[in-house]
Structures are given as structure tokens and as C-alpha cells.
C-alpha atoms as a PDB file:
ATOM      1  CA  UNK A   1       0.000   0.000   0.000  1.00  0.00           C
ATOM      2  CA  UNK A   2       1.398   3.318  -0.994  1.00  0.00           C
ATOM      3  CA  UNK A   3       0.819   6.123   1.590  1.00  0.00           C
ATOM      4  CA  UNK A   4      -0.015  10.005  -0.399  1.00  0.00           C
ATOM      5  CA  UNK A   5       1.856  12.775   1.196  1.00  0.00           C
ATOM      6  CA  UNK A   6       0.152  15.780   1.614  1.00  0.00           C
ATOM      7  CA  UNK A   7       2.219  19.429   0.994  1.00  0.00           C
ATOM      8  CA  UNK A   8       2.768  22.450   2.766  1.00  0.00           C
ATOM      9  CA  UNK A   9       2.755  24.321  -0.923  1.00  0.00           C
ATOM     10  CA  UNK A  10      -0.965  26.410  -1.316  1.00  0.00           C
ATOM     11  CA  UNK A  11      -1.931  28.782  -3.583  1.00  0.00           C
ATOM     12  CA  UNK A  12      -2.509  32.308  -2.803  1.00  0.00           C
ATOM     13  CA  UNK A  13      -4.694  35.244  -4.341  1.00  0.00           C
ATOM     14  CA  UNK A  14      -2.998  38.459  -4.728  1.00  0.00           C
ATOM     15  CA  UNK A  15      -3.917  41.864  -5.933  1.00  0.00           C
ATOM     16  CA  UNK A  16      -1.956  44.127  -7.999  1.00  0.00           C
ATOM     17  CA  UNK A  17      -0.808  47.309  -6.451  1.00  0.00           C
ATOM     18  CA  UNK A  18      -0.703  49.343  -9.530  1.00  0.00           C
ATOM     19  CA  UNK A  19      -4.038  48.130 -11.193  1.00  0.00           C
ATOM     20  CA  UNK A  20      -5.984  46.479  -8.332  1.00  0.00           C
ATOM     21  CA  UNK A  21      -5.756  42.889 -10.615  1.00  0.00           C
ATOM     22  CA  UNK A  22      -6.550  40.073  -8.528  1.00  0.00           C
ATOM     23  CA  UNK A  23      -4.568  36.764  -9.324  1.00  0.00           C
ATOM     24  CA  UNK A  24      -4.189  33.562  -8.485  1.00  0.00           C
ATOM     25  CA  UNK A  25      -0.571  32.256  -8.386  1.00  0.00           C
ATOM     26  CA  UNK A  26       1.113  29.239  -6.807  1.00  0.00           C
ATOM     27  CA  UNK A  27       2.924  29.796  -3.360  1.00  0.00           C
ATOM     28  CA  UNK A  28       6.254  28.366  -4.508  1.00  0.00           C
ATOM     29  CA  UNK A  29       6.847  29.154  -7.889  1.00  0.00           C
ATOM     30  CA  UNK A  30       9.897  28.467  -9.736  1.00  0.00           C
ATOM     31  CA  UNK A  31       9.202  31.727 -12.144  1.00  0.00           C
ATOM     32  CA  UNK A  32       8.396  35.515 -11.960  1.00  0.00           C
ATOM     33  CA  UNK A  33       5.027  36.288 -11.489  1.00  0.00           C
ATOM     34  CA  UNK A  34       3.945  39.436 -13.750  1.00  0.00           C
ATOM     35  CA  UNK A  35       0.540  41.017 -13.533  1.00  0.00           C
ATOM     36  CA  UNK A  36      -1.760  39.829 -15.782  1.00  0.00           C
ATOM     37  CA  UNK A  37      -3.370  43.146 -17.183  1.00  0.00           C
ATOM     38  CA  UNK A  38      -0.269  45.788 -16.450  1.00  0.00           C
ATOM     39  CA  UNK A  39       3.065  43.266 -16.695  1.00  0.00           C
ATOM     40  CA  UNK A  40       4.293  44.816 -12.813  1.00  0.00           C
ATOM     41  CA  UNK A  41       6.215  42.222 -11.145  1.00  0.00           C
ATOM     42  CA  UNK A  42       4.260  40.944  -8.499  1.00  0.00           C
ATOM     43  CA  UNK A  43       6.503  37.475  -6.904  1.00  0.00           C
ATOM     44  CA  UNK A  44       9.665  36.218  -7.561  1.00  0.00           C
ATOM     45  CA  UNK A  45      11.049  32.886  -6.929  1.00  0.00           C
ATOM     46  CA  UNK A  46      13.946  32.483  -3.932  1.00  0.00           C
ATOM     47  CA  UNK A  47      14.094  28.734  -4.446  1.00  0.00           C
ATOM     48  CA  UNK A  48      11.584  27.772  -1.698  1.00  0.00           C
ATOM     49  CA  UNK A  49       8.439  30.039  -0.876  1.00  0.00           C
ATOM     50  CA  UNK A  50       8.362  33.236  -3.693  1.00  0.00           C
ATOM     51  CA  UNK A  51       9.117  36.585  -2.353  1.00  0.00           C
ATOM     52  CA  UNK A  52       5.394  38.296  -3.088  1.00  0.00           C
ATOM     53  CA  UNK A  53       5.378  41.560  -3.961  1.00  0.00           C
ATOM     54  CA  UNK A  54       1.826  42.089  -3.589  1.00  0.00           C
ATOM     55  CA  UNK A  55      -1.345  42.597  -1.232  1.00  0.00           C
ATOM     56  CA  UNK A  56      -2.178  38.891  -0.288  1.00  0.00           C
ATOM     57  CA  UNK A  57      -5.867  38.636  -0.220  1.00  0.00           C
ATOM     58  CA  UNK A  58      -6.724  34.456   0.520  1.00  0.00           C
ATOM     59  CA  UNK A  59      -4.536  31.304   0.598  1.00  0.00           C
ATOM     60  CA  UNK A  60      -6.279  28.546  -0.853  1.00  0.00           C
ATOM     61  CA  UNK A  61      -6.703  25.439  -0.023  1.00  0.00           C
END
């Protein structure tokens, strides 16, 4: 019987603080995160959690 792990890794909704975008974007990603509508960096990766540069509004379950 194989056991399932369960992670620590959510995702999280964020809000742009130049155009008031709200995103959804993955705790721990490996990438830079750029707004959606105006391109503004809004998370970078640090090779474990992402340094968010934004208003977090909700983590997700």
C-alpha cells in the first residue's frame, strides 16, 4: 500500500498594487510572477516560498 503525502505548498490570491488585478498564483513558484493586465512584477522565486510583492488577499486550499 502506498501512503499520499500531503504538501505544505498552497496557492494564494494576490492583488496588484498598480491596477488592483486580482490573481491567483502558486505559493512556490519556480518563475516571476507578472501582472496579468499591467506586466508589474508581483513574486519572484527564492528557491523555496516566492518573495510576493503584492497585497495577499486568501490562501487557498
Amino acid at each position: 500500500m502506498k501512503t499520499v503525502r500531503e504538501t505544505n505548498s498552497k496557492f494564494i490570491k494576490i492583488r496588484c498594487p498598480k491596477c488592483k488585478n486580482e490573481q491567483i498564483m502558486f505559493g512556490k513558484s519556480s518563475s516571476m510572477v507578472k501582472c496579468l493586465v499591467c506586466a508589474k512584477p508581483l513574486a519572484e522565486p527564492t528557491g523555496g516560498k516566492s518573495r510576493v510583492k503584492a497585497r495577499i488577499l486568501e490562501v487557498l486550499e
